[in-house]
PDB file of N, CA and C in Angstrom:
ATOM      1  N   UNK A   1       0.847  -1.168   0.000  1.00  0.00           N
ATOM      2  CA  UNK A   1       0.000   0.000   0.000  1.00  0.00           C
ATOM      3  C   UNK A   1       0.894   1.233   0.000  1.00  0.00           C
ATOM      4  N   UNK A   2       0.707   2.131  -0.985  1.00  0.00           N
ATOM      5  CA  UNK A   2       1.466   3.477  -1.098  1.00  0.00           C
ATOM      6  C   UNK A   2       1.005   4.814  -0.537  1.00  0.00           C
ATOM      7  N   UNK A   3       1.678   5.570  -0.133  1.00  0.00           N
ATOM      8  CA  UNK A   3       0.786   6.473   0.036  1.00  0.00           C
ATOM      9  C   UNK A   3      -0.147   7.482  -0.587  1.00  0.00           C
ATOM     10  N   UNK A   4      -0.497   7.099  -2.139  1.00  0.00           N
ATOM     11  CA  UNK A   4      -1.353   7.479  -2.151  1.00  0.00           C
ATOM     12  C   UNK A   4      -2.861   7.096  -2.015  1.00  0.00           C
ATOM     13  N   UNK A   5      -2.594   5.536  -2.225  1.00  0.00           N
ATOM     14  CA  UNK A   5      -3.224   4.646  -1.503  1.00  0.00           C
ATOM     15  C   UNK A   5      -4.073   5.016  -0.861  1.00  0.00           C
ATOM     16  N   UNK A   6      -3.183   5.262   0.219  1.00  0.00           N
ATOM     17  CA  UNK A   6      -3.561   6.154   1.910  1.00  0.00           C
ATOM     18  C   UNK A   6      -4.719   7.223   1.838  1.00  0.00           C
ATOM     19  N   UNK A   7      -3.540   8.266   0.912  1.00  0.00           N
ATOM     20  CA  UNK A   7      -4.228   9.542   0.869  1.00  0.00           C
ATOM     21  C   UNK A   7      -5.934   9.294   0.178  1.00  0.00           C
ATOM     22  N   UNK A   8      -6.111   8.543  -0.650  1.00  0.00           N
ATOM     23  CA  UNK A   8      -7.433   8.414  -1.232  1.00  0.00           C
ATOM     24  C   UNK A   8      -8.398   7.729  -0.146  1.00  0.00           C
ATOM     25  N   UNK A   9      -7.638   6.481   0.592  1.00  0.00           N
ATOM     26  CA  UNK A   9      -8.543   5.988   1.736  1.00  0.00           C
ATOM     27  C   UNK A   9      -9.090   7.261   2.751  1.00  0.00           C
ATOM     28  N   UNK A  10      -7.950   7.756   2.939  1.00  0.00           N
ATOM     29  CA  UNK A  10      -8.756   8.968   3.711  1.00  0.00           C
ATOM     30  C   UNK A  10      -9.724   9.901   2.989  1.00  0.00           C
ATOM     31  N   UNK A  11      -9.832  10.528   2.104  1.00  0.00           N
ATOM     32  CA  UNK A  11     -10.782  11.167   1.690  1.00  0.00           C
ATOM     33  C   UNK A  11     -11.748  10.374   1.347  1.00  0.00           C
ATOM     34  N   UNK A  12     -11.843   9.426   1.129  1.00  0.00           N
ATOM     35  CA  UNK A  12     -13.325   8.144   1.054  1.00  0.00           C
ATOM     36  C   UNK A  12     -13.783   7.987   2.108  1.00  0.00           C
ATOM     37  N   UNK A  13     -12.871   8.084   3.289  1.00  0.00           N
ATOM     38  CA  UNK A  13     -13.393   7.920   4.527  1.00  0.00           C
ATOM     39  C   UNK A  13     -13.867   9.418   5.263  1.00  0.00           C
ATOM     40  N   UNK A  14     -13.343  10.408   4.710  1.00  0.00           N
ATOM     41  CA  UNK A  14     -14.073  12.116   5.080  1.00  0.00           C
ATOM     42  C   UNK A  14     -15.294  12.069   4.514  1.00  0.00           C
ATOM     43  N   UNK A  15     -15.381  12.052   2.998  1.00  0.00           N
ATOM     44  CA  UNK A  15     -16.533  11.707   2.675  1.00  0.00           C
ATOM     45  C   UNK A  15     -17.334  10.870   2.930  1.00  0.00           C
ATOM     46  N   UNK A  16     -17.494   9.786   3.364  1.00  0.00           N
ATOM     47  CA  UNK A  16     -18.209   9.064   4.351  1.00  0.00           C
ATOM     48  C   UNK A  16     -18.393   9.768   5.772  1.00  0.00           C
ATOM     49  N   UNK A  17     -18.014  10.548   6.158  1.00  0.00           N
ATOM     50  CA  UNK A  17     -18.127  10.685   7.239  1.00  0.00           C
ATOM     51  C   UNK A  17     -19.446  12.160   7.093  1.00  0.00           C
ATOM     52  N   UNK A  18     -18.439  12.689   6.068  1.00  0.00           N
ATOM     53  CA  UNK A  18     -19.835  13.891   5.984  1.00  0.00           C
ATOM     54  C   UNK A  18     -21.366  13.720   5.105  1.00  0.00           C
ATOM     55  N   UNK A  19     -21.067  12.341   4.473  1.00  0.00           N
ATOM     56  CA  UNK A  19     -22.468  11.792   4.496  1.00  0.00           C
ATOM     57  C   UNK A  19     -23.195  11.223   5.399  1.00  0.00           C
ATOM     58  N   UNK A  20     -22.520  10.734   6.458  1.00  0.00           N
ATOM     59  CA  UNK A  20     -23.501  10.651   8.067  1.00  0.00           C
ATOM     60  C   UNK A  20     -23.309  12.004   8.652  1.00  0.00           C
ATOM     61  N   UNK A  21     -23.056  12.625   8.606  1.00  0.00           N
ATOM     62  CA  UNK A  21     -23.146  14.144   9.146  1.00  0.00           C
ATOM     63  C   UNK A  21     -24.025  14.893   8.918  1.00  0.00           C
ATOM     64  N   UNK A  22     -24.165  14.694   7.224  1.00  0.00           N
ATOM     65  CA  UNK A  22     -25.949  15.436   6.790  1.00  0.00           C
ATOM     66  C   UNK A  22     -26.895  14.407   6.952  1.00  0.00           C
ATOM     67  N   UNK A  23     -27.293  13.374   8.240  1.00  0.00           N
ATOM     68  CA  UNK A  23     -28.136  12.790   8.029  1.00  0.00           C
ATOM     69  C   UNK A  23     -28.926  13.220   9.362  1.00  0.00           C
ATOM     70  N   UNK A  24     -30.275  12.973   9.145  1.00  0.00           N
ATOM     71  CA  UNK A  24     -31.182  13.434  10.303  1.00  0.00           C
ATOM     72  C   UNK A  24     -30.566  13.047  11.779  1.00  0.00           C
ATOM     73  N   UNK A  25     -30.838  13.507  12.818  1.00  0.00           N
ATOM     74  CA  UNK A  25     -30.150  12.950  13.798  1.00  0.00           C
ATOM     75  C   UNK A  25     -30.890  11.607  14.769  1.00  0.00           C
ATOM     76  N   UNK A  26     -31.761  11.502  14.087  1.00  0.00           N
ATOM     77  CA  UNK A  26     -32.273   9.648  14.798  1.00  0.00           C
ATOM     78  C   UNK A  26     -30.991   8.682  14.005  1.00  0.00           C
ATOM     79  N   UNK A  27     -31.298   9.396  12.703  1.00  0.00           N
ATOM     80  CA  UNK A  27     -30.549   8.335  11.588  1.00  0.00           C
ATOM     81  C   UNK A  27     -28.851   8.299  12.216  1.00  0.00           C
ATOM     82  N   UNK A  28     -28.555   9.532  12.501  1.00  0.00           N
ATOM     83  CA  UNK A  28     -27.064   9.412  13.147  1.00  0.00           C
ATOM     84  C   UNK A  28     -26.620   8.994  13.444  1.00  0.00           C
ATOM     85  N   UNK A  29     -27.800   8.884  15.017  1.00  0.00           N
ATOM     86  CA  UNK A  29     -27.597   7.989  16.507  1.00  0.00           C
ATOM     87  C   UNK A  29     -27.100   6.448  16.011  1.00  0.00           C
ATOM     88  N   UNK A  30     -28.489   5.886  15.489  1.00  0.00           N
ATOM     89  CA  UNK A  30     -28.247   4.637  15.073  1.00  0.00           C
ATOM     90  C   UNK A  30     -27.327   4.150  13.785  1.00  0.00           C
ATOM     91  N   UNK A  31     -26.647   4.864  13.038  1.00  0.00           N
ATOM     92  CA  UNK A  31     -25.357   4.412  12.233  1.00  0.00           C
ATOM     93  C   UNK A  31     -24.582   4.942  13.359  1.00  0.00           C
ATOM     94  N   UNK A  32     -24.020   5.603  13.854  1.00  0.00           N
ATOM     95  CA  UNK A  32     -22.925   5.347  14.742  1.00  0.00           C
ATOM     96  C   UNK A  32     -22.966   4.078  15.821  1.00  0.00           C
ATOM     97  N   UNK A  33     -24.435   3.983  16.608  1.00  0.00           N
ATOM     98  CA  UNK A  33     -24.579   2.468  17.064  1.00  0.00           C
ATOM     99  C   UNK A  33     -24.193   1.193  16.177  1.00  0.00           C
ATOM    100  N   UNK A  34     -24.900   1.407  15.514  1.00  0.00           N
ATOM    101  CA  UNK A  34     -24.772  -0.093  13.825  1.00  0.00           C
ATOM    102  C   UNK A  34     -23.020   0.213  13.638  1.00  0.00           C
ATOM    103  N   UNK A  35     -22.164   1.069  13.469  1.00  0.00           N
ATOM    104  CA  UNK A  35     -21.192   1.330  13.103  1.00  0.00           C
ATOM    105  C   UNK A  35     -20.207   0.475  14.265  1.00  0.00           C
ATOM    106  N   UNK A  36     -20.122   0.999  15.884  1.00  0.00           N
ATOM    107  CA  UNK A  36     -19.828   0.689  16.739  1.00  0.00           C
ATOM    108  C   UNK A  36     -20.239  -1.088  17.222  1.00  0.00           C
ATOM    109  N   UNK A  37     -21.332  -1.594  17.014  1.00  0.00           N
ATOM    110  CA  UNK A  37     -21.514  -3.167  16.931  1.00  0.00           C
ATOM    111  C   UNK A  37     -20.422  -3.859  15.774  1.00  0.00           C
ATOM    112  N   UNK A  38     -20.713  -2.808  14.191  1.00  0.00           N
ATOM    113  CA  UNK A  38     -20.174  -3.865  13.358  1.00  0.00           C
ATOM    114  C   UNK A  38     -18.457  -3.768  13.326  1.00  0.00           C
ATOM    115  N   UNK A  39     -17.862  -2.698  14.058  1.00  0.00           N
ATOM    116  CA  UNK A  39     -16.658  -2.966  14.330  1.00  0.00           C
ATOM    117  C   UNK A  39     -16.296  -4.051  14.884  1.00  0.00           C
ATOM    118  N   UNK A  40     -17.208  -3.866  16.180  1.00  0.00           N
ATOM    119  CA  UNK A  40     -16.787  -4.969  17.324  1.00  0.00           C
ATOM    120  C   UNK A  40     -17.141  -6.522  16.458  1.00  0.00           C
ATOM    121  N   UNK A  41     -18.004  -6.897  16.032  1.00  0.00           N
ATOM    122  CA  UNK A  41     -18.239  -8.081  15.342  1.00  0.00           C
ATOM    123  C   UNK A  41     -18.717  -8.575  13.745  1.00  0.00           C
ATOM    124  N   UNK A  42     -17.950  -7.618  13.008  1.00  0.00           N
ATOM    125  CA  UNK A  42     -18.616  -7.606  11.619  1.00  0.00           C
ATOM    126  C   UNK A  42     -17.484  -7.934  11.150  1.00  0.00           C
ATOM    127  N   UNK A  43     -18.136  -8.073   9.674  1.00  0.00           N
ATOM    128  CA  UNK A  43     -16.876  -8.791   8.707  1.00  0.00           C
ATOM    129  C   UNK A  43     -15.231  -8.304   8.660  1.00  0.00           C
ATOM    130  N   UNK A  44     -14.646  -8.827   8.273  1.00  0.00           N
ATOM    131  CA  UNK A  44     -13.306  -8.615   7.651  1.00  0.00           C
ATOM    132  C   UNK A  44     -13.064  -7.651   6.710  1.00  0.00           C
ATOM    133  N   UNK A  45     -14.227  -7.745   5.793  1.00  0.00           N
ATOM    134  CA  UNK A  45     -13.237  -6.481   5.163  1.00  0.00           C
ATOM    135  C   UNK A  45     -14.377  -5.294   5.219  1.00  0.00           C
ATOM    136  N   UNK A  46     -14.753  -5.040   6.497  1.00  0.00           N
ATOM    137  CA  UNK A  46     -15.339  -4.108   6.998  1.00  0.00           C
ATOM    138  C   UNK A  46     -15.192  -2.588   6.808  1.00  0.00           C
ATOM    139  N   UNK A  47     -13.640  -1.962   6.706  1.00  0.00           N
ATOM    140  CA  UNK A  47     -13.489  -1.117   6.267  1.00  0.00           C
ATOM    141  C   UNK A  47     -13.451  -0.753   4.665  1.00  0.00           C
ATOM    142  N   UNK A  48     -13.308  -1.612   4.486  1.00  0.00           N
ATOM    143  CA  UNK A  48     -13.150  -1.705   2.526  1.00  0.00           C
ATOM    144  C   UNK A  48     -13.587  -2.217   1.887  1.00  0.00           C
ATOM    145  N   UNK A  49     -14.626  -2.712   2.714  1.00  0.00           N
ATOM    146  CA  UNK A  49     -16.103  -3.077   1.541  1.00  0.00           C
ATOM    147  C   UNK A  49     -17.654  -2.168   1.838  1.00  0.00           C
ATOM    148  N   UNK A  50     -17.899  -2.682   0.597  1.00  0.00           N
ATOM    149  CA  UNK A  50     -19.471  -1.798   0.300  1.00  0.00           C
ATOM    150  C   UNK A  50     -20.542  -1.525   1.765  1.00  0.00           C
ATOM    151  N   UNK A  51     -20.492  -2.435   2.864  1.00  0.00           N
ATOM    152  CA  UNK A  51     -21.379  -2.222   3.899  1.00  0.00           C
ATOM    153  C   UNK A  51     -21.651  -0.492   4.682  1.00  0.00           C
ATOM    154  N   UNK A  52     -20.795  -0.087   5.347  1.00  0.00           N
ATOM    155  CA  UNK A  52     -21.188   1.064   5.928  1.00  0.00           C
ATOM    156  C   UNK A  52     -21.531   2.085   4.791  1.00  0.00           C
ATOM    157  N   UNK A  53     -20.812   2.528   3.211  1.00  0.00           N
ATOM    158  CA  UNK A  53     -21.291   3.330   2.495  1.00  0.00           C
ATOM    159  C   UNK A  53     -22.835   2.620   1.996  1.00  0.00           C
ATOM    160  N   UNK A  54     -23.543   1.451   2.156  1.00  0.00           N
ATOM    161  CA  UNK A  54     -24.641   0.892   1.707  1.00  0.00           C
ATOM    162  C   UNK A  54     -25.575   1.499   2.442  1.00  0.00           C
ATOM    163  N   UNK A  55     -24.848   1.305   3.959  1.00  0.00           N
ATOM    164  CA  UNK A  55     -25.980   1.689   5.013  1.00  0.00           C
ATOM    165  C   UNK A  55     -26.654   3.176   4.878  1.00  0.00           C
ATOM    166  N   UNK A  56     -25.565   3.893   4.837  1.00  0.00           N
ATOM    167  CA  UNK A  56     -25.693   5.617   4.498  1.00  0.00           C
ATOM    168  C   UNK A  56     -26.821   5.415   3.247  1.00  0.00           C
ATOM    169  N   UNK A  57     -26.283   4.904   2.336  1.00  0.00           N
ATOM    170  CA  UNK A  57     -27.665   5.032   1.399  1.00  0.00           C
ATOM    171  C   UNK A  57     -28.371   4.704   1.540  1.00  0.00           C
ATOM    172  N   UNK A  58     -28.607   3.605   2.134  1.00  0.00           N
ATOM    173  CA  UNK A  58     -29.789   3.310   2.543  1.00  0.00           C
ATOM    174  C   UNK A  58     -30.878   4.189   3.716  1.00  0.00           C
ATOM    175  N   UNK A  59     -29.604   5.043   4.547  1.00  0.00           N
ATOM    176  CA  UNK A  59     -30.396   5.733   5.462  1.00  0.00           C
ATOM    177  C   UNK A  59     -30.890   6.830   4.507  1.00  0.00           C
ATOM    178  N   UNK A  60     -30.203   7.450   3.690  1.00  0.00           N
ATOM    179  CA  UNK A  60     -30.453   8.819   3.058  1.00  0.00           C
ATOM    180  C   UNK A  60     -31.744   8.552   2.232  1.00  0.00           C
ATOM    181  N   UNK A  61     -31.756   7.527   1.564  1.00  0.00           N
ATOM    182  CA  UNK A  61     -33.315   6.710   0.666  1.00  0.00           C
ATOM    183  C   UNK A  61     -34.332   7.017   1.626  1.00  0.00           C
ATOM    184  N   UNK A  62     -34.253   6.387   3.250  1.00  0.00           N
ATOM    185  CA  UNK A  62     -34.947   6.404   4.126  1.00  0.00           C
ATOM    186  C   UNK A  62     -35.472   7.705   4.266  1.00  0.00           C
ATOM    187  N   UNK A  63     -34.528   8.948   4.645  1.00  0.00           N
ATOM    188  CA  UNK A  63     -35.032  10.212   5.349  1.00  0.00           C
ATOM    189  C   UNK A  63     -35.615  11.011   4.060  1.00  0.00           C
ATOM    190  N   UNK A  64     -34.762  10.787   2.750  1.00  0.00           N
ATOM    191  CA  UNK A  64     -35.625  11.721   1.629  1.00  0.00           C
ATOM    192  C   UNK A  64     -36.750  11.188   1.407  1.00  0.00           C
ATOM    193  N   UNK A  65     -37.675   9.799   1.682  1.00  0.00           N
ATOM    194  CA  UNK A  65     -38.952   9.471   1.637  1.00  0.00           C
ATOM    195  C   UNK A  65     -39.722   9.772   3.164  1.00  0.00           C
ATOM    196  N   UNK A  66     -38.803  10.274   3.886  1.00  0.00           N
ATOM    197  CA  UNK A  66     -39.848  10.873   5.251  1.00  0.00           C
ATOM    198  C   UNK A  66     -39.978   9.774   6.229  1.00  0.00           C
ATOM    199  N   UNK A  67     -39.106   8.756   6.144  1.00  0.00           N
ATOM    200  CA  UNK A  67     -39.496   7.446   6.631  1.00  0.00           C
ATOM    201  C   UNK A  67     -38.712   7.528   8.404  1.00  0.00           C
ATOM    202  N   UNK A  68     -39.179   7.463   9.386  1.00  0.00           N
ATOM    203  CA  UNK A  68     -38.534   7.226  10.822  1.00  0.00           C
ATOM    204  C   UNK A  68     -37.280   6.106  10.583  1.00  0.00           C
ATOM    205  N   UNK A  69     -35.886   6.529  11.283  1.00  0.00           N
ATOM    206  CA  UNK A  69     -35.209   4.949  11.415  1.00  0.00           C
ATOM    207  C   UNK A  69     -35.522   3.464  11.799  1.00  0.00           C
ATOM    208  N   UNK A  70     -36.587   4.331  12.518  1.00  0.00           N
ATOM    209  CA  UNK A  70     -37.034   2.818  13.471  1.00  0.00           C
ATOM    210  C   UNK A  70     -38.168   2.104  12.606  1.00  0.00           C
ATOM    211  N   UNK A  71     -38.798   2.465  11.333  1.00  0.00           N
ATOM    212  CA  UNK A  71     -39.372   2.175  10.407  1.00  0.00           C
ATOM    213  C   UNK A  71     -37.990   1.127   9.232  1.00  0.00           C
ATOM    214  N   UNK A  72     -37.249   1.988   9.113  1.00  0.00           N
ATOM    215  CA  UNK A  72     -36.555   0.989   8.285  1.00  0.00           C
ATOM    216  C   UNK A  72     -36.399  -0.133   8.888  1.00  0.00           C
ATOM    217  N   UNK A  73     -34.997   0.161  10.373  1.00  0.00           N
ATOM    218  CA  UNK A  73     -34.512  -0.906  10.764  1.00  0.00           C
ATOM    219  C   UNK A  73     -35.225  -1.770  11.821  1.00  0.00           C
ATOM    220  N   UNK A  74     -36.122  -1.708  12.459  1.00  0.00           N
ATOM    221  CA  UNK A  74     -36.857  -2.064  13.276  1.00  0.00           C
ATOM    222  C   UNK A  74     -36.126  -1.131  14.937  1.00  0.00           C
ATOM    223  N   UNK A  75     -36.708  -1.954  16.088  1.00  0.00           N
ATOM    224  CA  UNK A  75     -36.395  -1.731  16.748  1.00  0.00           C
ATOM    225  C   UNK A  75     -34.801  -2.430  17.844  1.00  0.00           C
ATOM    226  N   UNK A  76     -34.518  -3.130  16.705  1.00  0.00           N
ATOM    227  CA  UNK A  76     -33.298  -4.478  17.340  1.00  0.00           C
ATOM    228  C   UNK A  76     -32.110  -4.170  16.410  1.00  0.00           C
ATOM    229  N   UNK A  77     -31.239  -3.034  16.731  1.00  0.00           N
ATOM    230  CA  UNK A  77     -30.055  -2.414  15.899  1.00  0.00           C
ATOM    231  C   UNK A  77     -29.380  -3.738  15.995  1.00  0.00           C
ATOM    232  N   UNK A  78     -28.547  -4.282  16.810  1.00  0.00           N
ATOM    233  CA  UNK A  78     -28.059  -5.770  16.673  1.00  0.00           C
ATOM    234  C   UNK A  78     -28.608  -6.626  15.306  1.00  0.00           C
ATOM    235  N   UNK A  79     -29.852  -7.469  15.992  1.00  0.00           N
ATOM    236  CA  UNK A  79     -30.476  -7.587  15.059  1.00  0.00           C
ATOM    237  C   UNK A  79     -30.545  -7.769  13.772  1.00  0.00           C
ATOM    238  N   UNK A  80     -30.768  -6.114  13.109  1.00  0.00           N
ATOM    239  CA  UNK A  80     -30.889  -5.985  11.607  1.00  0.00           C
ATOM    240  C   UNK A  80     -29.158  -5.947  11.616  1.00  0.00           C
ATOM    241  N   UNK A  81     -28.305  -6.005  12.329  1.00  0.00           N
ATOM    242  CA  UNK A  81     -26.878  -5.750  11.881  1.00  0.00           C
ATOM    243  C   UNK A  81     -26.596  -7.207  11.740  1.00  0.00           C
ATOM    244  N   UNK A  82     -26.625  -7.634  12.493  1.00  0.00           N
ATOM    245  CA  UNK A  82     -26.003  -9.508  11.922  1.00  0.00           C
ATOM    246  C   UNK A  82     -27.238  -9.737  10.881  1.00  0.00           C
ATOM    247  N   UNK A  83     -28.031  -9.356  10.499  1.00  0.00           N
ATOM    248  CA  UNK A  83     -28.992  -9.979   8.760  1.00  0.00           C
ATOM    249  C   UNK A  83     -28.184  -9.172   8.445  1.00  0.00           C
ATOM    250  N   UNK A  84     -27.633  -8.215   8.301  1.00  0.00           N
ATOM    251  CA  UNK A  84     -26.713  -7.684   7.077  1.00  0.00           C
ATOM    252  C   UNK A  84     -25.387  -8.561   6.645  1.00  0.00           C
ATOM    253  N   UNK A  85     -24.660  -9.161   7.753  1.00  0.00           N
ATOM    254  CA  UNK A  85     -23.343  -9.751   7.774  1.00  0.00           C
ATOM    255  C   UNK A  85     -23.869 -11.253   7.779  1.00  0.00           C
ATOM    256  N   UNK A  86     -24.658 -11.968   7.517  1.00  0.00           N
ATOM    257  CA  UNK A  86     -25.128 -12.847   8.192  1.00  0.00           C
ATOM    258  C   UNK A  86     -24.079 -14.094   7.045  1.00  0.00           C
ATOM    259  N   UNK A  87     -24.025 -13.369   6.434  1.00  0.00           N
ATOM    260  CA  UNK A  87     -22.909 -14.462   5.011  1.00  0.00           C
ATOM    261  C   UNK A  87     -21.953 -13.748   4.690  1.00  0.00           C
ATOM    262  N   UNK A  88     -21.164 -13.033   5.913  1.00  0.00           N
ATOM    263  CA  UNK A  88     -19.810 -12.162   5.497  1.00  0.00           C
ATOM    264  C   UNK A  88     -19.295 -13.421   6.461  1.00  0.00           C
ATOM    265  N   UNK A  89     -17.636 -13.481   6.371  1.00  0.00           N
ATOM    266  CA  UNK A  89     -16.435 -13.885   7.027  1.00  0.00           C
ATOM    267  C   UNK A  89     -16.094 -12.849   7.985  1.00  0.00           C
ATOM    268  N   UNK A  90     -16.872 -13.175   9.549  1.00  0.00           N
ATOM    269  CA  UNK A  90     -16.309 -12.489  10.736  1.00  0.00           C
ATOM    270  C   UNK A  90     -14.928 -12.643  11.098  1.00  0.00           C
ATOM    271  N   UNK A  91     -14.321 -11.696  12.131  1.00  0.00           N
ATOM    272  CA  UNK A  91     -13.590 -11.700  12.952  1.00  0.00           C
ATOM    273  C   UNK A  91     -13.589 -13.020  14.017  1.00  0.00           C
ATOM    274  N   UNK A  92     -14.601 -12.893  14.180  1.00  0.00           N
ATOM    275  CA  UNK A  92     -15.105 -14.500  15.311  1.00  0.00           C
ATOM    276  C   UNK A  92     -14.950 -15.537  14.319  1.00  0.00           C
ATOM    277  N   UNK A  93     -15.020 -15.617  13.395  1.00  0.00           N
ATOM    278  CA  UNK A  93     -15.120 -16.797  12.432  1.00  0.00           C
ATOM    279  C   UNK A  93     -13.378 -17.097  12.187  1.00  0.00           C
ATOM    280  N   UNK A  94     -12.635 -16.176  11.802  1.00  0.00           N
ATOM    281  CA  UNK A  94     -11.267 -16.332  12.081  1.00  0.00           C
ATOM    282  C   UNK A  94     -10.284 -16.232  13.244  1.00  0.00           C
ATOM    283  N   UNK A  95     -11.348 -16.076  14.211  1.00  0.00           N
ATOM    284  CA  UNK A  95     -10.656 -16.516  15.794  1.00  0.00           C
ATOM    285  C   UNK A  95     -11.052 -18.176  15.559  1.00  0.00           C
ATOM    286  N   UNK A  96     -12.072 -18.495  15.719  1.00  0.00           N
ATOM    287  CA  UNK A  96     -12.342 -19.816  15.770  1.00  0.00           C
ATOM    288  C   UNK A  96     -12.073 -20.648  14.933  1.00  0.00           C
ATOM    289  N   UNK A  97     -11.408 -20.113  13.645  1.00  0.00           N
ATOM    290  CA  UNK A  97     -10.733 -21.476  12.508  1.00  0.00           C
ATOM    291  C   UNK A  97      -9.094 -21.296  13.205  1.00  0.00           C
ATOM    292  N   UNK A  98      -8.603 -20.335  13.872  1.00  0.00           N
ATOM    293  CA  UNK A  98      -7.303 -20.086  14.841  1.00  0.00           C
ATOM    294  C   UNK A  98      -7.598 -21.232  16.041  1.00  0.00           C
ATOM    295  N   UNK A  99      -8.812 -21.609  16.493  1.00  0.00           N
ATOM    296  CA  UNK A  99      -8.738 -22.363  17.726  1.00  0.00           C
ATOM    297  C   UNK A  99      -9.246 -23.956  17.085  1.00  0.00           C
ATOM    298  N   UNK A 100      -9.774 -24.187  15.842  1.00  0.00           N
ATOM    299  CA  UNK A 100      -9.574 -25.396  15.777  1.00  0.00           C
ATOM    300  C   UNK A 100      -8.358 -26.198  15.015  1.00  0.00           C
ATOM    301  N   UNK A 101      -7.496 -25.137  14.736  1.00  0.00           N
ATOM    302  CA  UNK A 101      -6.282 -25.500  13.825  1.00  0.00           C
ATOM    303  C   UNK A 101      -5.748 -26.675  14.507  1.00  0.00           C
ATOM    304  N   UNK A 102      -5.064 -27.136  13.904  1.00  0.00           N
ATOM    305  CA  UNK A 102      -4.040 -28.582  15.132  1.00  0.00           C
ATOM    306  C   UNK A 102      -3.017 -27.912  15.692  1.00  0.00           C
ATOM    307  N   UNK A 103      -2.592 -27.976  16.991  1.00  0.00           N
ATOM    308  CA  UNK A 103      -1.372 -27.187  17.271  1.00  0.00           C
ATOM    309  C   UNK A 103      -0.080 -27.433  16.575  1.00  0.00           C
ATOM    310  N   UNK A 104       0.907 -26.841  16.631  1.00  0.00           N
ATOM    311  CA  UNK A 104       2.097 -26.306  15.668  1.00  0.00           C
ATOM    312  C   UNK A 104       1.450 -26.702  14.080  1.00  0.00           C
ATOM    313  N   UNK A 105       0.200 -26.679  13.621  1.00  0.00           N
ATOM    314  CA  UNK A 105      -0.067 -26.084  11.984  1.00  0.00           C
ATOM    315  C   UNK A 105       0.344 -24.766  12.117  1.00  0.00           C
ATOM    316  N   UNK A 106       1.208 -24.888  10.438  1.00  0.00           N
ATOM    317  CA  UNK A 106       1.613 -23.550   9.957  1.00  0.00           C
ATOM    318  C   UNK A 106       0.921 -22.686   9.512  1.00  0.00           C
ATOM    319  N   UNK A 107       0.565 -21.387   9.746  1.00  0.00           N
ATOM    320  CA  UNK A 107       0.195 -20.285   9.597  1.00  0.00           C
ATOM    321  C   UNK A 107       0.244 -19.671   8.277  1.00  0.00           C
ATOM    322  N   UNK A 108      -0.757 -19.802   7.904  1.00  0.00           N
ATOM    323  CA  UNK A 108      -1.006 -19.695   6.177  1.00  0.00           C
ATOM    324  C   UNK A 108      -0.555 -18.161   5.965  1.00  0.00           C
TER     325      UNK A 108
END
């Protein structure tokens, strides 16, 4: 990875950021919640795949039709967050192929 690499990840990631910034503030609350779960237990390539910029669109679809958050996602942020990942490759999923390995297998 080079740095310009870098430099473009970051402005994908400003811009992401100021597209949850113009979003209503229910919608906020709960992508920074959904955001904060799917760190802790969401896929692998979490930062660099399509999920959190999906969500934003999906919230922004939501608020330009007038729609409440709690109308889209229900009331179980968890919940609707593992049906989103529910067929991604977790973090937990590669702890636990780490704990059934045979001991001294080599490390791919």
């Amino acid at each position: 990875m080079g740095i310009q690499d870098i430099i473009e990840g970051k402005k994908q990631w400003r811009a992401h950021v100021a597209r949850v910034k113009a979003l209503p503030p229910d919608y906020r609350i709960v992508y920074k919640e959904m955001q904060k779960y799917l760190f802790k237990v969401g896929p692998v390539d979490l930062p660099d795949g399509p999920l959190l910029p999906g969500i934003v669109d999906f919230f922004e679809e939501g608020a330009a039709a007038g729609k409440g958050v709690v109308e889209l996602i229900g009331t179980d942020v968890a919940a609707f967050c593992d049906d989103l990942i529910k067929d991604s490759r977790t973090y937990a999923d590669v702890y636990q192929e780490s704990l059934t390995r045979a001991p001294g297998a080599a490390e791919e």
